[in-house]
Protein backbone atom coordinates (compact mmCIF):
# COMPACT_ATOMS: atom_id res chain seq x y z
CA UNK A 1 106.32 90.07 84.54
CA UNK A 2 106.91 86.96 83.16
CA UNK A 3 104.96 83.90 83.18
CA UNK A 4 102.76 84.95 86.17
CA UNK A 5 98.81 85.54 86.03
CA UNK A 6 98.08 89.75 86.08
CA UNK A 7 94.57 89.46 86.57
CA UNK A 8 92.95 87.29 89.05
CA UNK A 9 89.66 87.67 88.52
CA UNK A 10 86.84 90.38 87.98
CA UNK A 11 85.01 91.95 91.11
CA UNK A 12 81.57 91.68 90.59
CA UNK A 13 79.60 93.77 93.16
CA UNK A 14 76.43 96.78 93.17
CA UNK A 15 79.50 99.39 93.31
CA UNK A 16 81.39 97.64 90.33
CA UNK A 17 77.93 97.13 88.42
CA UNK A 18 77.39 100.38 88.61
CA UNK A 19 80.59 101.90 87.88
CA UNK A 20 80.37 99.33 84.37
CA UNK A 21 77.08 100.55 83.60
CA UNK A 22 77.08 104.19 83.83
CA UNK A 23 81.04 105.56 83.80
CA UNK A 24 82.76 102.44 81.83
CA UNK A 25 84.93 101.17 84.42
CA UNK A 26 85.53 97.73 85.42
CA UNK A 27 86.84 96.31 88.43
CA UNK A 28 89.53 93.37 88.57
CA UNK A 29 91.51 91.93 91.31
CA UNK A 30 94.94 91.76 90.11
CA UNK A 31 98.45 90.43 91.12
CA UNK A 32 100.08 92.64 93.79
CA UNK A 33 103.16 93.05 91.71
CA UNK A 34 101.32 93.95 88.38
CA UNK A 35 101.62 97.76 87.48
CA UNK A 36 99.61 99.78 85.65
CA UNK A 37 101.03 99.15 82.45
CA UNK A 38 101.13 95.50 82.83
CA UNK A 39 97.33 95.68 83.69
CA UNK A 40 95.92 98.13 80.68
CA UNK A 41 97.60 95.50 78.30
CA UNK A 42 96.27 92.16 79.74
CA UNK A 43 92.57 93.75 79.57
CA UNK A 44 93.23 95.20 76.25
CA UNK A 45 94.76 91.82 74.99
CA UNK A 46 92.23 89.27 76.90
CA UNK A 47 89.27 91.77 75.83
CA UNK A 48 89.98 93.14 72.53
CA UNK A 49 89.52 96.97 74.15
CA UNK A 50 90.84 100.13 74.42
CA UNK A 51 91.60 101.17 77.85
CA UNK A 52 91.84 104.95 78.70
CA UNK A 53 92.85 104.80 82.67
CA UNK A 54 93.65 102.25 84.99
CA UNK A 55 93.09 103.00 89.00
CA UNK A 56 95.17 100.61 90.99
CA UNK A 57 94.41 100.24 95.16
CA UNK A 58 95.74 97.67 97.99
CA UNK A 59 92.72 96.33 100.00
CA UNK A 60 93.55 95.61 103.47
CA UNK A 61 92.10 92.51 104.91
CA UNK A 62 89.90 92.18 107.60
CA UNK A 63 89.91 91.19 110.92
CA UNK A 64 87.37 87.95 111.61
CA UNK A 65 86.22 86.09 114.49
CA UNK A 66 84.74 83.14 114.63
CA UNK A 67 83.34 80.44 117.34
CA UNK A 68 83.92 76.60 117.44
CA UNK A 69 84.08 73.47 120.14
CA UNK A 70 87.90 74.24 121.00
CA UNK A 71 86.93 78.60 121.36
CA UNK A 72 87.51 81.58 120.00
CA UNK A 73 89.65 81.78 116.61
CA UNK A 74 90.89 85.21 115.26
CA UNK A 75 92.54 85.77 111.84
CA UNK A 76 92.26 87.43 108.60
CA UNK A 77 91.36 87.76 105.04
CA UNK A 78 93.51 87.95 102.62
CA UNK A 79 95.11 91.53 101.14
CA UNK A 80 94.47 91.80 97.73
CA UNK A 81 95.49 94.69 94.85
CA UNK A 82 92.14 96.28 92.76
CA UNK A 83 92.54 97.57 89.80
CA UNK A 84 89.61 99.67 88.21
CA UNK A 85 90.16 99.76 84.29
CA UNK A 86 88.32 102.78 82.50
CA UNK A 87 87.57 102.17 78.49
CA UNK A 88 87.39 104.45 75.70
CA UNK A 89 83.50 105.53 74.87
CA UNK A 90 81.19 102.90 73.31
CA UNK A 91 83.50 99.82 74.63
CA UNK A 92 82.25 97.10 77.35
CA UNK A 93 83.26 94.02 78.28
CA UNK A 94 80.51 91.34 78.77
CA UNK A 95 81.59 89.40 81.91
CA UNK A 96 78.32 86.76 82.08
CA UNK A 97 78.69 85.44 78.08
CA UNK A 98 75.26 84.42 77.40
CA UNK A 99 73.45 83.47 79.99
């Protein structure tokens, strides 16, 4: 994959805090072409980590509804790929810097 962004951004939720604090694993929403391959070496290159697994799922999106002036307007949000990255024992990656 040339020249295209492999990971989006990270997901920063309870479920993900959790996972990060007690198993290792950290969530990122990544490109929906990027394999597994292409996503253990961005972490371990933007990161300076070793990564041990990486868990890759396609998240649906979901139906909304919402009311204005004009009526009723359906759509959805957007389908995006997760990737859950585990790292080798003693390694974490420090999302919020010093704050």
């Amino acid at each position: 994959m040339s020249n295209k962004i492999i990971l989006v951004k990270p997901l920063i939720t309870e479920k993900a805090d959790t996972l990060a604090e007690n198993q290792s694993q950290y969530t990122f929403v990544v490109n929906k072409g990027a394999n597994k391959i292409e996503i253990r070496k961005a972490v371990e290159d933007l990161y300076n980590v070793n990564v041990e697994a990486v868990n890759t799922m396609i998240i649906a999106g979901k139906r909304k509804t919402r009311n204005t002036k004009r009526g009723v307007l359906h759509g959805r949000t957007a389908t995006y790929k997760k990737a859950i990255v585990t790292l080798a024992d003693g390694e974490t990656i420090d999302f919020f810097g010093d704050i």
